[in-house]
N, C-alpha and C. Protein backbone atom coordinates (compact mmCIF):
# COMPACT_ATOMS: atom_id res chain seq x y z
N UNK A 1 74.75 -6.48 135.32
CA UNK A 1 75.73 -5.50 134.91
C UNK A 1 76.83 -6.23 134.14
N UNK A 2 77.65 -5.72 133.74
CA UNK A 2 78.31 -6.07 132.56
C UNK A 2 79.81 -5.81 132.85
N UNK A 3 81.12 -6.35 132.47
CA UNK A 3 82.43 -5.83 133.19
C UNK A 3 82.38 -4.63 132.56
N UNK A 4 82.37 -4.07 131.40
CA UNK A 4 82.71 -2.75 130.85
C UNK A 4 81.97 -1.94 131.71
N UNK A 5 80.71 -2.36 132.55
CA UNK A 5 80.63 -1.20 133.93
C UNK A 5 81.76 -1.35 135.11
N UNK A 6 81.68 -2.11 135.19
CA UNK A 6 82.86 -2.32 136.63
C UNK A 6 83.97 -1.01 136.05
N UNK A 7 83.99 -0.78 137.53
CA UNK A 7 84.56 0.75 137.83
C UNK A 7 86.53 0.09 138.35
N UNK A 8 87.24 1.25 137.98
CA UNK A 8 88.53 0.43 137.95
C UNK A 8 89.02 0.39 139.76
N UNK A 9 89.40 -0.49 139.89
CA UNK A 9 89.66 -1.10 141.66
C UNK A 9 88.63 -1.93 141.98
N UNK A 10 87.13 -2.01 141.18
CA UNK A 10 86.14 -2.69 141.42
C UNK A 10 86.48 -4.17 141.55
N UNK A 11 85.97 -5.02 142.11
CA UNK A 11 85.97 -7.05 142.01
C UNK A 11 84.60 -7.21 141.32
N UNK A 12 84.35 -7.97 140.92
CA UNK A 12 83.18 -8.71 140.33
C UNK A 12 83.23 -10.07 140.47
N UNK A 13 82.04 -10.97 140.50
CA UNK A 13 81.89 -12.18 140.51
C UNK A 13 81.54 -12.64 139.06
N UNK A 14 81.78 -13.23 137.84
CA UNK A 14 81.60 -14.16 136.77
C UNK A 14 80.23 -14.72 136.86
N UNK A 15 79.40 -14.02 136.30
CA UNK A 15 77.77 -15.05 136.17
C UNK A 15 77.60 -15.35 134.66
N UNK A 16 78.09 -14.59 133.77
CA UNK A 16 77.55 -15.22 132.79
C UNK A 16 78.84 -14.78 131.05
N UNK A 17 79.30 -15.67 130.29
CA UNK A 17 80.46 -15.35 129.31
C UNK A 17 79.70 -15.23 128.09
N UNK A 18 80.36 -14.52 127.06
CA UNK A 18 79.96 -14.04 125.64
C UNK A 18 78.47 -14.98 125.41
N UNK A 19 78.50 -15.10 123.87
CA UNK A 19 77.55 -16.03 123.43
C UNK A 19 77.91 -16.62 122.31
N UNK A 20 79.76 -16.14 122.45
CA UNK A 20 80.48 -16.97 121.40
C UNK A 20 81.07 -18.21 122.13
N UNK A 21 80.78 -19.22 121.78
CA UNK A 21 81.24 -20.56 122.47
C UNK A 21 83.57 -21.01 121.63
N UNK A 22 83.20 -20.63 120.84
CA UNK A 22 84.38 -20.28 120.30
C UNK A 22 85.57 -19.27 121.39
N UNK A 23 84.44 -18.45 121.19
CA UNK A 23 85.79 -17.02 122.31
C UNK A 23 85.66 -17.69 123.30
N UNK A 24 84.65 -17.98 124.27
CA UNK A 24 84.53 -18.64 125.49
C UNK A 24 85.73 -19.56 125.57
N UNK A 25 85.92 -20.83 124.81
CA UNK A 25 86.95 -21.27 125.18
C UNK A 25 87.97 -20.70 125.67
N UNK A 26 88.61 -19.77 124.95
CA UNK A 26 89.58 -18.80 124.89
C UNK A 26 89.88 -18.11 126.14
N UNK A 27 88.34 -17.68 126.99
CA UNK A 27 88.61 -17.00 127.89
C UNK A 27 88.53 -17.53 128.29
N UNK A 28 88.18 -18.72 129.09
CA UNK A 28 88.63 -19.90 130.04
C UNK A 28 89.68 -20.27 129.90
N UNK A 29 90.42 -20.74 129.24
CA UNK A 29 91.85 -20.40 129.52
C UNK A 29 92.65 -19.53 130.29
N UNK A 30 92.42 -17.87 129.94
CA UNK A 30 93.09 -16.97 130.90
C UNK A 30 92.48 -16.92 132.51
N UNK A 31 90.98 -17.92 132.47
CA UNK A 31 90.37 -18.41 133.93
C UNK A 31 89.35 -17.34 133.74
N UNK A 32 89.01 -16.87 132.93
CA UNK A 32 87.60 -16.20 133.16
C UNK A 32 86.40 -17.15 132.86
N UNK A 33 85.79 -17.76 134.23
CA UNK A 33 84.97 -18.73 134.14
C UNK A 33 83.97 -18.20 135.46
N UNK A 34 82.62 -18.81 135.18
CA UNK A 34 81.73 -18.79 135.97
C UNK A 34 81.79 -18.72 137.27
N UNK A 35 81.52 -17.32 138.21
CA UNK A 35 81.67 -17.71 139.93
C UNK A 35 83.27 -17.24 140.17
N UNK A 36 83.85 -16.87 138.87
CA UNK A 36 85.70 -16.16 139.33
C UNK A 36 85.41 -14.70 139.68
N UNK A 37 86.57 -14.56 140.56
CA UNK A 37 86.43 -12.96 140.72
C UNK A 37 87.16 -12.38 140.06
N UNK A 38 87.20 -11.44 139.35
CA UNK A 38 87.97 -10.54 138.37
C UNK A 38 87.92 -8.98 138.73
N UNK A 39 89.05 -8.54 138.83
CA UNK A 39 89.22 -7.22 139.19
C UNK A 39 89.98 -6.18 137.78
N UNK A 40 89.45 -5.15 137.87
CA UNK A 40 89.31 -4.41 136.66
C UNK A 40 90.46 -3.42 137.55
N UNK A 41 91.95 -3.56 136.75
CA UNK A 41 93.19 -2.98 137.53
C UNK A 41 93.71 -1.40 137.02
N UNK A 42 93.27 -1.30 135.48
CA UNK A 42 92.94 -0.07 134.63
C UNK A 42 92.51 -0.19 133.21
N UNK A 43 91.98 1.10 132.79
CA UNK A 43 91.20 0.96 131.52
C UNK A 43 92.22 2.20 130.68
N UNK A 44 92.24 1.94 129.42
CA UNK A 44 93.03 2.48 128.42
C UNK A 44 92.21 4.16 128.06
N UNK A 45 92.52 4.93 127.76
CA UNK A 45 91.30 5.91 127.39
C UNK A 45 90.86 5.89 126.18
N UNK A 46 89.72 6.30 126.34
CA UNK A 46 89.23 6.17 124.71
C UNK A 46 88.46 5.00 124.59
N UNK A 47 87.91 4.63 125.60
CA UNK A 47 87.28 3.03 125.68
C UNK A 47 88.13 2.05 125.59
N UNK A 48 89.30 2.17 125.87
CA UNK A 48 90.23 1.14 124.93
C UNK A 48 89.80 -0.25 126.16
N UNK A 49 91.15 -1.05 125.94
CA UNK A 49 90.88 -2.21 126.58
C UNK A 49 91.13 -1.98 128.21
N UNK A 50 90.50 -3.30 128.79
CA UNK A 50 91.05 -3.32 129.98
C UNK A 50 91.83 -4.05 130.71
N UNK A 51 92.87 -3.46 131.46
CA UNK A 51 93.56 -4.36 132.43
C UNK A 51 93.34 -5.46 133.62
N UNK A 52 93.17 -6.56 133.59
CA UNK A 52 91.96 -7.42 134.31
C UNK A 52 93.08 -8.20 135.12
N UNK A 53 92.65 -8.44 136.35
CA UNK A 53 93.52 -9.90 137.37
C UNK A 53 92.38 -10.86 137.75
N UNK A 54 92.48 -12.13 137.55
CA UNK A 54 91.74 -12.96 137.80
C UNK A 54 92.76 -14.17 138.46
N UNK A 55 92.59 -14.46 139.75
CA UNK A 55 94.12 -14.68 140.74
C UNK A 55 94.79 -14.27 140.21
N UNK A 56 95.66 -15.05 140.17
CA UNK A 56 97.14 -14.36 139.83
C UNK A 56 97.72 -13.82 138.30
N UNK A 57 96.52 -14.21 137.57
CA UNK A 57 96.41 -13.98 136.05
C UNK A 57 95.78 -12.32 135.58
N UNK A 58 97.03 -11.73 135.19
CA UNK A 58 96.70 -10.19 134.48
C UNK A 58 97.08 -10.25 133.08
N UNK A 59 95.75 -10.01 132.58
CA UNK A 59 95.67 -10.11 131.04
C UNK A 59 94.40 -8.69 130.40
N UNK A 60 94.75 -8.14 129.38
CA UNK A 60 94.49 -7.33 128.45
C UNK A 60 92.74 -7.89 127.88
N UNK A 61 91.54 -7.22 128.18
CA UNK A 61 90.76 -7.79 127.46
C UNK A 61 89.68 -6.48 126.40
N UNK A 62 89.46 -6.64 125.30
CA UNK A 62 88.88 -5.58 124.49
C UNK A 62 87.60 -5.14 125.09
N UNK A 63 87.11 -3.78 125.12
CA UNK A 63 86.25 -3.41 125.57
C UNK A 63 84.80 -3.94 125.15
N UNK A 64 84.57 -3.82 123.63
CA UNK A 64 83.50 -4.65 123.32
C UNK A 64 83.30 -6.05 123.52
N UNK A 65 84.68 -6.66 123.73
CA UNK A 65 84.00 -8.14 124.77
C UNK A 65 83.63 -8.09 125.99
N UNK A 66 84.40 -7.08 126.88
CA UNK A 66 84.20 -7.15 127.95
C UNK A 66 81.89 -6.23 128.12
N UNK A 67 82.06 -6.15 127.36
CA UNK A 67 80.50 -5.30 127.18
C UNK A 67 79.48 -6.72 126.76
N UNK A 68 79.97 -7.98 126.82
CA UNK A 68 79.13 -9.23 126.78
C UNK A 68 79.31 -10.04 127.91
N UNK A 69 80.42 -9.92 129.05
CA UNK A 69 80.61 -10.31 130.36
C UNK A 69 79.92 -10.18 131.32
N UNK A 70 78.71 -10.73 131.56
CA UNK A 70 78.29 -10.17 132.89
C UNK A 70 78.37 -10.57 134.14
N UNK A 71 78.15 -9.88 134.94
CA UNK A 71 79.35 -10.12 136.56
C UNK A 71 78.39 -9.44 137.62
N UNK A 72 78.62 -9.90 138.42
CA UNK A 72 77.73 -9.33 139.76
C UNK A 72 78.97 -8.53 140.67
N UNK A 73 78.95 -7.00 141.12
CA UNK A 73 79.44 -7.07 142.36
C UNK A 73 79.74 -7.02 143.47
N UNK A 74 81.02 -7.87 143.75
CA UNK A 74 81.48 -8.14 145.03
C UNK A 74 82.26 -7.16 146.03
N UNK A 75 83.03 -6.03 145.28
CA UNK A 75 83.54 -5.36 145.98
C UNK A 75 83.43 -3.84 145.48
N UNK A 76 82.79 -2.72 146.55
CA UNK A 76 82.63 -1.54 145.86
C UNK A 76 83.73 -0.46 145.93
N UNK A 77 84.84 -1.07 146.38
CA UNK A 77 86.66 -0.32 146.58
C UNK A 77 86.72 0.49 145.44
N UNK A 78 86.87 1.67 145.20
CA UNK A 78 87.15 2.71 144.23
C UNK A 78 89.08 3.10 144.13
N UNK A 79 89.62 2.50 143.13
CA UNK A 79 90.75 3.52 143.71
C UNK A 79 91.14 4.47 143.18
């Protein structure tokens, strides 16, 4: 599954990043790396972007990247 499924209040676990090694850097930085948990906090309407916490890090990520993220998950909390 992919983060642009993760449902908003959902956690996910990090299995696998883009297939741009370029962006990848990028998102390792804000700590989106392999085996992190990332929680999807709200989504914009209109597909827009989403609101993401990964510890203590809340950052903005575009929907069509987040549609190359794939994530296993960890927590099925709806809110």
């Amino acid at each position: 599954m992919t983060l642009q499924q993760l449902l908003v209040g959902q956690t996910g676990s990090i299995k696998a990043l883009t297939d741009n090694a370029h962006f990848n850097d990028r998102l390792k930085a804000l700590g989106v790396k392999k085996n992190n948990l990332v929680e999807i906090i709200r989504q914009a309407k209109f597909n827009g972007p989403f609101h993401l916490k990964i510890g203590t890090t809340e950052f903005m990520l575009r929907s069509d990247i987040a549609a190359q993220i794939h994530i296993e998950i960890v927590d099925q909390k709806i809110a």
